[in-house]
C-alpha atoms as a PDB file:
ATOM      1  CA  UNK A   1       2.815  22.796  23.125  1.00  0.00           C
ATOM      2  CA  UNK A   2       1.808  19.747  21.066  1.00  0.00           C
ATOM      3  CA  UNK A   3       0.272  19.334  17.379  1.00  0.00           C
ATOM      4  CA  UNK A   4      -3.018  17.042  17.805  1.00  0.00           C
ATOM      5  CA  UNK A   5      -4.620  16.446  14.709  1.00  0.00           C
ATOM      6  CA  UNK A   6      -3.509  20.415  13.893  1.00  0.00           C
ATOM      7  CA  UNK A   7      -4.975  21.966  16.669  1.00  0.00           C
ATOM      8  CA  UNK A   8      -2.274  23.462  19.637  1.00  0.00           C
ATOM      9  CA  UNK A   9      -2.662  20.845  22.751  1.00  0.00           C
ATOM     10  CA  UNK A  10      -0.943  21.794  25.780  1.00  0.00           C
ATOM     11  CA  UNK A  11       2.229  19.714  26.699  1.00  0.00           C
ATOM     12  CA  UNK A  12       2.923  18.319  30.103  1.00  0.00           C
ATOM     13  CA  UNK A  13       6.018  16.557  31.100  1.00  0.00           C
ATOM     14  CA  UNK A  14       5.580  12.578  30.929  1.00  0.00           C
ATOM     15  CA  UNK A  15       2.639  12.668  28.537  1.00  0.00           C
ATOM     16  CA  UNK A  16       2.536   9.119  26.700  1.00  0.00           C
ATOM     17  CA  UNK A  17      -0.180   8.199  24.017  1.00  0.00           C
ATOM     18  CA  UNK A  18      -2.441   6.693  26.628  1.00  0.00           C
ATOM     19  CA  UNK A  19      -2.575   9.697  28.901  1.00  0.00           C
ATOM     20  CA  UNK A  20      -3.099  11.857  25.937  1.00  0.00           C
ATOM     21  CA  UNK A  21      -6.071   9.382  24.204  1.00  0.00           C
ATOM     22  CA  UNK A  22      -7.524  10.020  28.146  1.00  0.00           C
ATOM     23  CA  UNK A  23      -7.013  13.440  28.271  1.00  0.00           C
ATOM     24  CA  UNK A  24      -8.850  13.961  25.042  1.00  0.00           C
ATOM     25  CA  UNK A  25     -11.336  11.167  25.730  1.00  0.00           C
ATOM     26  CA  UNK A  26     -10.835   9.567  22.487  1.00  0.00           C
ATOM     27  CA  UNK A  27     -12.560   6.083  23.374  1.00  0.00           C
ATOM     28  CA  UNK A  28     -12.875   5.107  19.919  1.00  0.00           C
ATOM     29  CA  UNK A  29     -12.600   1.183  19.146  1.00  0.00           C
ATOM     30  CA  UNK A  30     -10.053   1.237  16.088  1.00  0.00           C
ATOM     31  CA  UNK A  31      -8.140   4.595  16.448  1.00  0.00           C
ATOM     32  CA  UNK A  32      -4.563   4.631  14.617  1.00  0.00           C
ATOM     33  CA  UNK A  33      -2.341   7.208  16.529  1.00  0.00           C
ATOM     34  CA  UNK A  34       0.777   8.579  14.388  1.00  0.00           C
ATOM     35  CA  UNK A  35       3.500  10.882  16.362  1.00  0.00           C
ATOM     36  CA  UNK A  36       5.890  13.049  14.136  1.00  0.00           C
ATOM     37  CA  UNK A  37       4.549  10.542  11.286  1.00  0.00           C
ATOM     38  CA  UNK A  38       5.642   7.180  12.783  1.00  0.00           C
ATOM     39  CA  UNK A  39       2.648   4.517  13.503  1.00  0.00           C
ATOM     40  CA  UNK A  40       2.573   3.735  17.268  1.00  0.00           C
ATOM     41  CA  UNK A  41       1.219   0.340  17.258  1.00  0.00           C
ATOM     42  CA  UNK A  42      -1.625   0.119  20.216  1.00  0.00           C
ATOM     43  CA  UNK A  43       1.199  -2.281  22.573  1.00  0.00           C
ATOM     44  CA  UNK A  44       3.388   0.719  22.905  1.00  0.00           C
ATOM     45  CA  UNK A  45       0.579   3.636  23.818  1.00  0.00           C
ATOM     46  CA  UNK A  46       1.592   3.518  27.431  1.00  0.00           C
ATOM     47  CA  UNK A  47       5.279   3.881  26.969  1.00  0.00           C
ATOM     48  CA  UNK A  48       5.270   6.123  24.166  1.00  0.00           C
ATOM     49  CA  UNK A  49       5.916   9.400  25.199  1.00  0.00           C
ATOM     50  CA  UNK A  50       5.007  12.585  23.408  1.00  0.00           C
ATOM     51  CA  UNK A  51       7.816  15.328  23.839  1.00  0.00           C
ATOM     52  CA  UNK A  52       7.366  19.155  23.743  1.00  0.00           C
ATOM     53  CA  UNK A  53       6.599  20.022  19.938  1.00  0.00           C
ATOM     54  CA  UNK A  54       5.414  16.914  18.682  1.00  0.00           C
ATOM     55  CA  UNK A  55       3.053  16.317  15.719  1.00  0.00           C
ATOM     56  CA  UNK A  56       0.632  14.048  16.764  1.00  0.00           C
ATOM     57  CA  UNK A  57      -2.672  12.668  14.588  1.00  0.00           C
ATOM     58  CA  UNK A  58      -5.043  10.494  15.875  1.00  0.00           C
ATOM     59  CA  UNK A  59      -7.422   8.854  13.287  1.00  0.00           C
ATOM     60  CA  UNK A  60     -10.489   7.279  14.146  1.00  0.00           C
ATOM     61  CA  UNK A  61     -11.357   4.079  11.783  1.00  0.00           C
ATOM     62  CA  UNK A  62     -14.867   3.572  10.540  1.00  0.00           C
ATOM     63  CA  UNK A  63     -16.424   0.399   9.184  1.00  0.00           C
ATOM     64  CA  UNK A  64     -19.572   0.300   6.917  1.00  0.00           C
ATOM     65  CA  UNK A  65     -20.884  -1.678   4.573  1.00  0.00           C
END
């Protein structure tokens, strides 16, 4: 079991950022995706992986004006 954004997420074995942004169909233009408090930058969401008991937020950027 995972931590996304605080709410229980079931783990799988070989889960990266990417799969897990699918999984959870976060399309979001300008999302900034933390895992156990470290900034994955956006290059590195398909070979980060996300082990078993991870803390992971996802935080979707808004623009106004």
């Amino acid at each position: 079991m995972i931590k996304v954004n605080g709410r229980d997420f079931e783990w799988q074995e070989g889960l990266t950022v990417a799969k897990l942004l699918e999984k959870k169909r976060y399309t979001y233009p300008k999302i900034i995706v933390k895992v156990n408090e470290r900034l994955i930058n956006k290059q590195q969401y398909v070979s980060t992986v996300i082990y078993d008991g991870d803390d992971v937020k996802v935080i979707h950027l808004l623009a106004g004006g």
